[in-house]
C-alpha atoms as a PDB file:
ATOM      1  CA  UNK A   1      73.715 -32.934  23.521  1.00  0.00           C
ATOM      2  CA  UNK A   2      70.648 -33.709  25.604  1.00  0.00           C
ATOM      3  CA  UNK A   3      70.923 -33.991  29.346  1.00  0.00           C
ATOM      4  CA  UNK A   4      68.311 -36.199  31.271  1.00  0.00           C
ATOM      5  CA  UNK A   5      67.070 -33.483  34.366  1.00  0.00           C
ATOM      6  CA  UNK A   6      66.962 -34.164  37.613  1.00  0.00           C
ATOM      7  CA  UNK A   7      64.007 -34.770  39.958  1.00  0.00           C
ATOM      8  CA  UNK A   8      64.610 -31.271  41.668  1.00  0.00           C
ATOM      9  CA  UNK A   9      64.263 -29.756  37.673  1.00  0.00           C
ATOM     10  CA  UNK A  10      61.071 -31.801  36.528  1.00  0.00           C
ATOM     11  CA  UNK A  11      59.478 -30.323  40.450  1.00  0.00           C
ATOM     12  CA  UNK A  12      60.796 -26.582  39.174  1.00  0.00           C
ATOM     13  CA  UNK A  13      59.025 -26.967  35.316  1.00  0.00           C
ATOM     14  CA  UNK A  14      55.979 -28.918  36.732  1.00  0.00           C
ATOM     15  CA  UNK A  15      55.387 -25.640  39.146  1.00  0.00           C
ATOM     16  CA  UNK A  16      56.581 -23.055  36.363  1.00  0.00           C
ATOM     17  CA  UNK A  17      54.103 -24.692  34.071  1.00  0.00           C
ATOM     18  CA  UNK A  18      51.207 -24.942  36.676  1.00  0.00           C
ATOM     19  CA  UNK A  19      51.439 -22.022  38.013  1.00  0.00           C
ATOM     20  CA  UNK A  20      51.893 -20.367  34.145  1.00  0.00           C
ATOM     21  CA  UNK A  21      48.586 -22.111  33.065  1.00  0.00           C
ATOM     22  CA  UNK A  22      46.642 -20.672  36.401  1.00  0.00           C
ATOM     23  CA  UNK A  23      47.581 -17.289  35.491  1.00  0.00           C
ATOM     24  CA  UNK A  24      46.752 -17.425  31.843  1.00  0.00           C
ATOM     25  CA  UNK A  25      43.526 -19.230  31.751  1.00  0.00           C
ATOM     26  CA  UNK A  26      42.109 -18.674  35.671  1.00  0.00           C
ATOM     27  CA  UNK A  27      42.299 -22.807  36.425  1.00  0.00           C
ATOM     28  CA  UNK A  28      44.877 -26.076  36.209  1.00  0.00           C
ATOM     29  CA  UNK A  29      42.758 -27.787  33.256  1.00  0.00           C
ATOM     30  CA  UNK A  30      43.595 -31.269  34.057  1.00  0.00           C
ATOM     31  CA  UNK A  31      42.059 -30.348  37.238  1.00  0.00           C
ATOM     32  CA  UNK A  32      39.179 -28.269  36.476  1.00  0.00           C
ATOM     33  CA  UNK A  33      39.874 -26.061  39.256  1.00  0.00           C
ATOM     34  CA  UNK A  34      38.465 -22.897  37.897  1.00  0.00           C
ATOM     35  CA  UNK A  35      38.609 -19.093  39.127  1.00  0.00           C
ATOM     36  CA  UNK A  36      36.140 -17.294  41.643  1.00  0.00           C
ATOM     37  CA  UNK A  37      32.972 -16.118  40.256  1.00  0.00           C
ATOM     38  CA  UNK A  38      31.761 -13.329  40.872  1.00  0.00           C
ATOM     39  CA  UNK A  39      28.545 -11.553  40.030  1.00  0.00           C
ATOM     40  CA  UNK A  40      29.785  -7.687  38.046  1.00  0.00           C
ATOM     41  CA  UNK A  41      27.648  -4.709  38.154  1.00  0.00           C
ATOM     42  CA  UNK A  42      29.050  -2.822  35.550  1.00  0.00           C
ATOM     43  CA  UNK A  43      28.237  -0.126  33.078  1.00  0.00           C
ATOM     44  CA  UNK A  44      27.703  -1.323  29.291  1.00  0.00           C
ATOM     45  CA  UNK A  45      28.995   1.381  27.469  1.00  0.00           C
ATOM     46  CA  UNK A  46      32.850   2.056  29.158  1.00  0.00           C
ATOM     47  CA  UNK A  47      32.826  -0.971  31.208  1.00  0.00           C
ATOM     48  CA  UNK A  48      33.185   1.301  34.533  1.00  0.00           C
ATOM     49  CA  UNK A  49      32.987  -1.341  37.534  1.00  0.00           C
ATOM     50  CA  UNK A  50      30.376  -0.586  40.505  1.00  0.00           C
ATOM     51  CA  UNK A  51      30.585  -3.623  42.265  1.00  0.00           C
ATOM     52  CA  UNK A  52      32.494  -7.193  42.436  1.00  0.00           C
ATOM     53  CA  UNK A  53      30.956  -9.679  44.650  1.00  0.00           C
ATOM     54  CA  UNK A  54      31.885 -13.542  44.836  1.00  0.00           C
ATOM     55  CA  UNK A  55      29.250 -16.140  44.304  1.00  0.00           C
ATOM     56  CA  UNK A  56      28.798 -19.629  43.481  1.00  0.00           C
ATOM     57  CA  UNK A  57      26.127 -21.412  41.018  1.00  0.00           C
ATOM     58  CA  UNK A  58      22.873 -22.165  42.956  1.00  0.00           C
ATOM     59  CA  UNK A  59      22.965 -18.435  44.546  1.00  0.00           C
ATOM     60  CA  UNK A  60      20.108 -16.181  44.549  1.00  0.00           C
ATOM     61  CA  UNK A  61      20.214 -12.262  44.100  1.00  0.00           C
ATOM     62  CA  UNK A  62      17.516  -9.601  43.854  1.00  0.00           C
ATOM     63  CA  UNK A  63      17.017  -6.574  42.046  1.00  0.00           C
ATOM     64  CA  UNK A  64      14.296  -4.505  42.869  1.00  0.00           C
ATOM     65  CA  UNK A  65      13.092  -0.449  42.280  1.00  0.00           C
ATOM     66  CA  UNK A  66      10.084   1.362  41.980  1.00  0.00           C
ATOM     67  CA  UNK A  67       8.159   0.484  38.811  1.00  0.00           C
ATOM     68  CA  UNK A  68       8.110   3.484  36.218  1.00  0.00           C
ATOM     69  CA  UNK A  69       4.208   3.389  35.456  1.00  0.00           C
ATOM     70  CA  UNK A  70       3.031   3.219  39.246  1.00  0.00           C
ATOM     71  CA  UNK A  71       6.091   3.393  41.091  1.00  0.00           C
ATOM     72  CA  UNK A  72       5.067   0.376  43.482  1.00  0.00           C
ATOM     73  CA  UNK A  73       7.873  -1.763  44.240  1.00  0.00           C
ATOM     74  CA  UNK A  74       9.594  -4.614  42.339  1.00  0.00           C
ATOM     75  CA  UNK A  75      11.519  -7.269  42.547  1.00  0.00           C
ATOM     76  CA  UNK A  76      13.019 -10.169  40.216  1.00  0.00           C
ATOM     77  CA  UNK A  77      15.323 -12.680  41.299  1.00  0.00           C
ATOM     78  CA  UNK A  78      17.879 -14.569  39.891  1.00  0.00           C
ATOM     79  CA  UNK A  79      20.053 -17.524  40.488  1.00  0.00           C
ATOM     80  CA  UNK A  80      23.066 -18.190  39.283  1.00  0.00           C
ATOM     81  CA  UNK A  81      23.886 -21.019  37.269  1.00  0.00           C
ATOM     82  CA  UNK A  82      26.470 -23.014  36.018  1.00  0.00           C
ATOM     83  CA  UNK A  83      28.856 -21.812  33.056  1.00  0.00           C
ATOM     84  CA  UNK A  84      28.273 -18.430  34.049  1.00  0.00           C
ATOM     85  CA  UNK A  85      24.270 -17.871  33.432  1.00  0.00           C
ATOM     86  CA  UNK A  86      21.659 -16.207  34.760  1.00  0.00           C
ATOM     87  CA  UNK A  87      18.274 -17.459  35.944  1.00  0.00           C
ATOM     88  CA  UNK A  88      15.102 -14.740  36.151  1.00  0.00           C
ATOM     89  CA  UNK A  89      12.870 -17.299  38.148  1.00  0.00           C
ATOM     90  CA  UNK A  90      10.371 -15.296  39.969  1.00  0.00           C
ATOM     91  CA  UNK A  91       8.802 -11.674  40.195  1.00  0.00           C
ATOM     92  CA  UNK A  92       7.211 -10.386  43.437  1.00  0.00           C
ATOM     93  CA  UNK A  93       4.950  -7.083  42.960  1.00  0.00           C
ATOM     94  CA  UNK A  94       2.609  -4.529  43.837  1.00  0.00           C
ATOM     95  CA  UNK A  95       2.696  -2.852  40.369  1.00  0.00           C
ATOM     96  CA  UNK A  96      -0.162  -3.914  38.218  1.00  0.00           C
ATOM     97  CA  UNK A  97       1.333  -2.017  35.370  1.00  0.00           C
ATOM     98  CA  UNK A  98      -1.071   1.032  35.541  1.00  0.00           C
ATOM     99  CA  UNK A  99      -3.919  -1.470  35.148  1.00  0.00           C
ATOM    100  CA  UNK A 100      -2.352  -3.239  32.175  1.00  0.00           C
ATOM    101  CA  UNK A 101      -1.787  -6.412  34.407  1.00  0.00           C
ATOM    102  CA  UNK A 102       0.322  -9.507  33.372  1.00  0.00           C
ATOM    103  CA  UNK A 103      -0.327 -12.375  30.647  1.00  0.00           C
ATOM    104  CA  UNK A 104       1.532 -15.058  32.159  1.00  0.00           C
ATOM    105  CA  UNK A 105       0.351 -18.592  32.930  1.00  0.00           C
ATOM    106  CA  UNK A 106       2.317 -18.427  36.328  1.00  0.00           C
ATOM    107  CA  UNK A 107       0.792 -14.797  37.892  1.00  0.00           C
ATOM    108  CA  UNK A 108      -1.016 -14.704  40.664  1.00  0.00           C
ATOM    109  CA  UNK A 109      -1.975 -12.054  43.053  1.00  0.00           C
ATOM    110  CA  UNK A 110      -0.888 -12.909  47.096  1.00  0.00           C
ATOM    111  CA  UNK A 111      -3.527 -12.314  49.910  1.00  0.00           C
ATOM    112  CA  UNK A 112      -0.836  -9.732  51.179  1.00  0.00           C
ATOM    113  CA  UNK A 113      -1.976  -8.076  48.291  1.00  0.00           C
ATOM    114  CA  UNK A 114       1.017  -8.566  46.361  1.00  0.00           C
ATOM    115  CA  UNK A 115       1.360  -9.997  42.668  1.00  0.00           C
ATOM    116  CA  UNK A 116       3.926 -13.189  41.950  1.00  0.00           C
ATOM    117  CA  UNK A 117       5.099 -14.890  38.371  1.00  0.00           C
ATOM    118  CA  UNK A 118       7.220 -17.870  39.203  1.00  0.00           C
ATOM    119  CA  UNK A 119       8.285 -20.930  36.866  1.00  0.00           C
ATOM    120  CA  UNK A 120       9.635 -18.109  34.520  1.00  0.00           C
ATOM    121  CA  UNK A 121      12.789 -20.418  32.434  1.00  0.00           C
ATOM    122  CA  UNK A 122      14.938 -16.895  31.444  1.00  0.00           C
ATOM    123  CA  UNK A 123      18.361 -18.267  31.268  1.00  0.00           C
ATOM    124  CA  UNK A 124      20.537 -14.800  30.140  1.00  0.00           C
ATOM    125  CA  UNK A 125      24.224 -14.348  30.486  1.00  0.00           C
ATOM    126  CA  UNK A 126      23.379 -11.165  31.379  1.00  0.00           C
ATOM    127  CA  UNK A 127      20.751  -8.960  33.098  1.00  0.00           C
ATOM    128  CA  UNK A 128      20.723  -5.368  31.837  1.00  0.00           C
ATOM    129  CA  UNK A 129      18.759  -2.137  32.896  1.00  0.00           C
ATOM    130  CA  UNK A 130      18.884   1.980  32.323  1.00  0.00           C
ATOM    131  CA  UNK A 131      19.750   2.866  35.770  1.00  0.00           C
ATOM    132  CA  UNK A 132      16.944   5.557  37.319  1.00  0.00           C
ATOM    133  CA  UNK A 133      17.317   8.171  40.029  1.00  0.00           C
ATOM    134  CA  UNK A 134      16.794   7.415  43.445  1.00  0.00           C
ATOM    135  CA  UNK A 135      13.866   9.440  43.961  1.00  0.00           C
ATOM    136  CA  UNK A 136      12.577   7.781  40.527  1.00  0.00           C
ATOM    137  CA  UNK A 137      13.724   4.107  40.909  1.00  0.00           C
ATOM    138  CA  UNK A 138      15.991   3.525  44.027  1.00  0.00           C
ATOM    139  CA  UNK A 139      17.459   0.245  42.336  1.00  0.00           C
ATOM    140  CA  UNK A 140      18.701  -2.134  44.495  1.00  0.00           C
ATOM    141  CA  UNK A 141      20.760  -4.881  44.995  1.00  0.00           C
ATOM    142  CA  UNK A 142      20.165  -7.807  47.112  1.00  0.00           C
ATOM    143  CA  UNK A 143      23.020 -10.595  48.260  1.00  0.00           C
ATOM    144  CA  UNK A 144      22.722 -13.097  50.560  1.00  0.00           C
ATOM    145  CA  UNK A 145      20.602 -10.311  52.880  1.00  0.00           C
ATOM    146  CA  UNK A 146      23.103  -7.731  52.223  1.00  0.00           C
ATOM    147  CA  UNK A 147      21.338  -4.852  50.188  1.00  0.00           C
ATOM    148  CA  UNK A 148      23.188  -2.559  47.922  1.00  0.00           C
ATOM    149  CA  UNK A 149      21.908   0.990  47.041  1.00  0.00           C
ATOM    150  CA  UNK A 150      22.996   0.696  43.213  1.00  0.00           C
ATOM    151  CA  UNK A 151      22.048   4.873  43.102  1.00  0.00           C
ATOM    152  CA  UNK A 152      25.186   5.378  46.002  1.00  0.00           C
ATOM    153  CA  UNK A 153      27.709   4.056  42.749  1.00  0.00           C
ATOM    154  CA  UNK A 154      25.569   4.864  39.694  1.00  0.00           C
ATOM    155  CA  UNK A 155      24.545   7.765  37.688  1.00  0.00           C
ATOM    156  CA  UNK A 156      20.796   7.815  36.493  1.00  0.00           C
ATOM    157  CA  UNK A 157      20.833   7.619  32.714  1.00  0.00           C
ATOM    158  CA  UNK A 158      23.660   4.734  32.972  1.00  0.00           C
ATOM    159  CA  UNK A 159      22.920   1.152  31.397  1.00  0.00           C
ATOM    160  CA  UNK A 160      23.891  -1.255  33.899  1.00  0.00           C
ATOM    161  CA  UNK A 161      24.547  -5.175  32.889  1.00  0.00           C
ATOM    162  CA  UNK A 162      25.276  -7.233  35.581  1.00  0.00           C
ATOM    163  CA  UNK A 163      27.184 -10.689  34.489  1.00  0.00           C
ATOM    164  CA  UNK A 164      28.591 -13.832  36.254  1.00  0.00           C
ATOM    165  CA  UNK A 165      32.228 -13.461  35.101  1.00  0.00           C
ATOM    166  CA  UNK A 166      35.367 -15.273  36.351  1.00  0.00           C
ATOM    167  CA  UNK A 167      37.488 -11.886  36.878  1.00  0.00           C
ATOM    168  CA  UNK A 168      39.260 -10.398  39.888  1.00  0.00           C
ATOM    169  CA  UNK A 169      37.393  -8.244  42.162  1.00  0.00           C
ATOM    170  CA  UNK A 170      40.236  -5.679  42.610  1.00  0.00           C
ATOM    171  CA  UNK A 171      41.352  -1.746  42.223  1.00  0.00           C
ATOM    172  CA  UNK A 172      37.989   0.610  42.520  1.00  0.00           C
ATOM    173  CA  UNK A 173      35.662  -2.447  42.936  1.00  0.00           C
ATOM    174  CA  UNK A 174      33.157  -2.530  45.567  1.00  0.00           C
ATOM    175  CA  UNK A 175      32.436  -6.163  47.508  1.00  0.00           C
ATOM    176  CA  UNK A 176      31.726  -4.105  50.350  1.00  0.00           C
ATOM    177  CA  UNK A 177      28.786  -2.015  48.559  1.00  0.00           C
ATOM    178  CA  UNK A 178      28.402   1.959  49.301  1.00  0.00           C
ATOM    179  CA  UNK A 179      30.128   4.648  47.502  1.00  0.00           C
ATOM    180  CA  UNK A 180      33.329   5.003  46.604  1.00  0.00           C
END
């Protein structure tokens, strides 16, 4: 026999099946409330976590080392987009490549000296690089003016992908940056 619940039941199931749906899929759909983002530097092969740090979709980040060929500095930033993308939208330089240069429509060399590509459309759900030494490289990381020495978390040798994922920044993570 069916019972009809009462108000104080419905309130209990409602909650149980609110808070059961924010648990399994990160948001109340009817809502579109979602999870945190957060921008993951992480290492391809293992998935070993170096760093967790919250963002939101219009947010810019750097990454920038010493080029290989000339080992002048430089630096590409990214924004963040929506659905979990990356934007490369600009590189800032004093590498010219060992003399190779650029062929780009959008490079041009500064009166500081330094060379700049902008209007670059790279939309990537993930950026992805073989991690160098420090004396080699010295990758970087660059939040909201808060610079993280990727070489205190990271071995050389490591490929490092760094993704806009809706995931808990938790256990051995790093938001703080530094070593561990």
């Amino acid at each position: 026999m069916l019972r009809i619940l009462r108000r104080s039941e419905w309130d209990v199931c409602l909650i149980s099946l609110m808070v059961f749906l924010i648990l399994t899929f990160g948001r109340w759909p009817a809502l579109g409330w979602s999870a945190q983002l957060n921008l993951v530097v992480e290492a391809e092969l293992g998935g070993q976590r170096f760093y967790c740090l919250p963002v939101s979709p219009g947010e810019i980040f750097q990454i920038e080392f010493l080029h290989s060929y000339d080992r002048f500095p430089f630096k590409e930033l990214y924004r963040v987009e929506e659905h979990k993308k990356i934007r490369l939208f600009k590189m800032v330089f004093r590498s010219m490549l060992n003399g190779q240069g650029f062929v780009h429509p959008g490079v041009r060399i500064r009166t500081d000296g330094w060379g700049e590509i902008d209007n670059i459309a790279s939309v990537n759900e993930k950026v992805e690089f073989i991690m160098g030494a420090r004396q080699h490289a010295n990758h970087r990381l660059t939040l909201r003016g808060v610079e993280y020495m990727l070489a205190d978390a990271i071995e050389p040798g490591t490929l490092v992908v760094i993704r806009v994922q809706e995931v808990p920044c938790r256990d051995s993570v790093s938001t703080e940056g530094g070593k561990f």
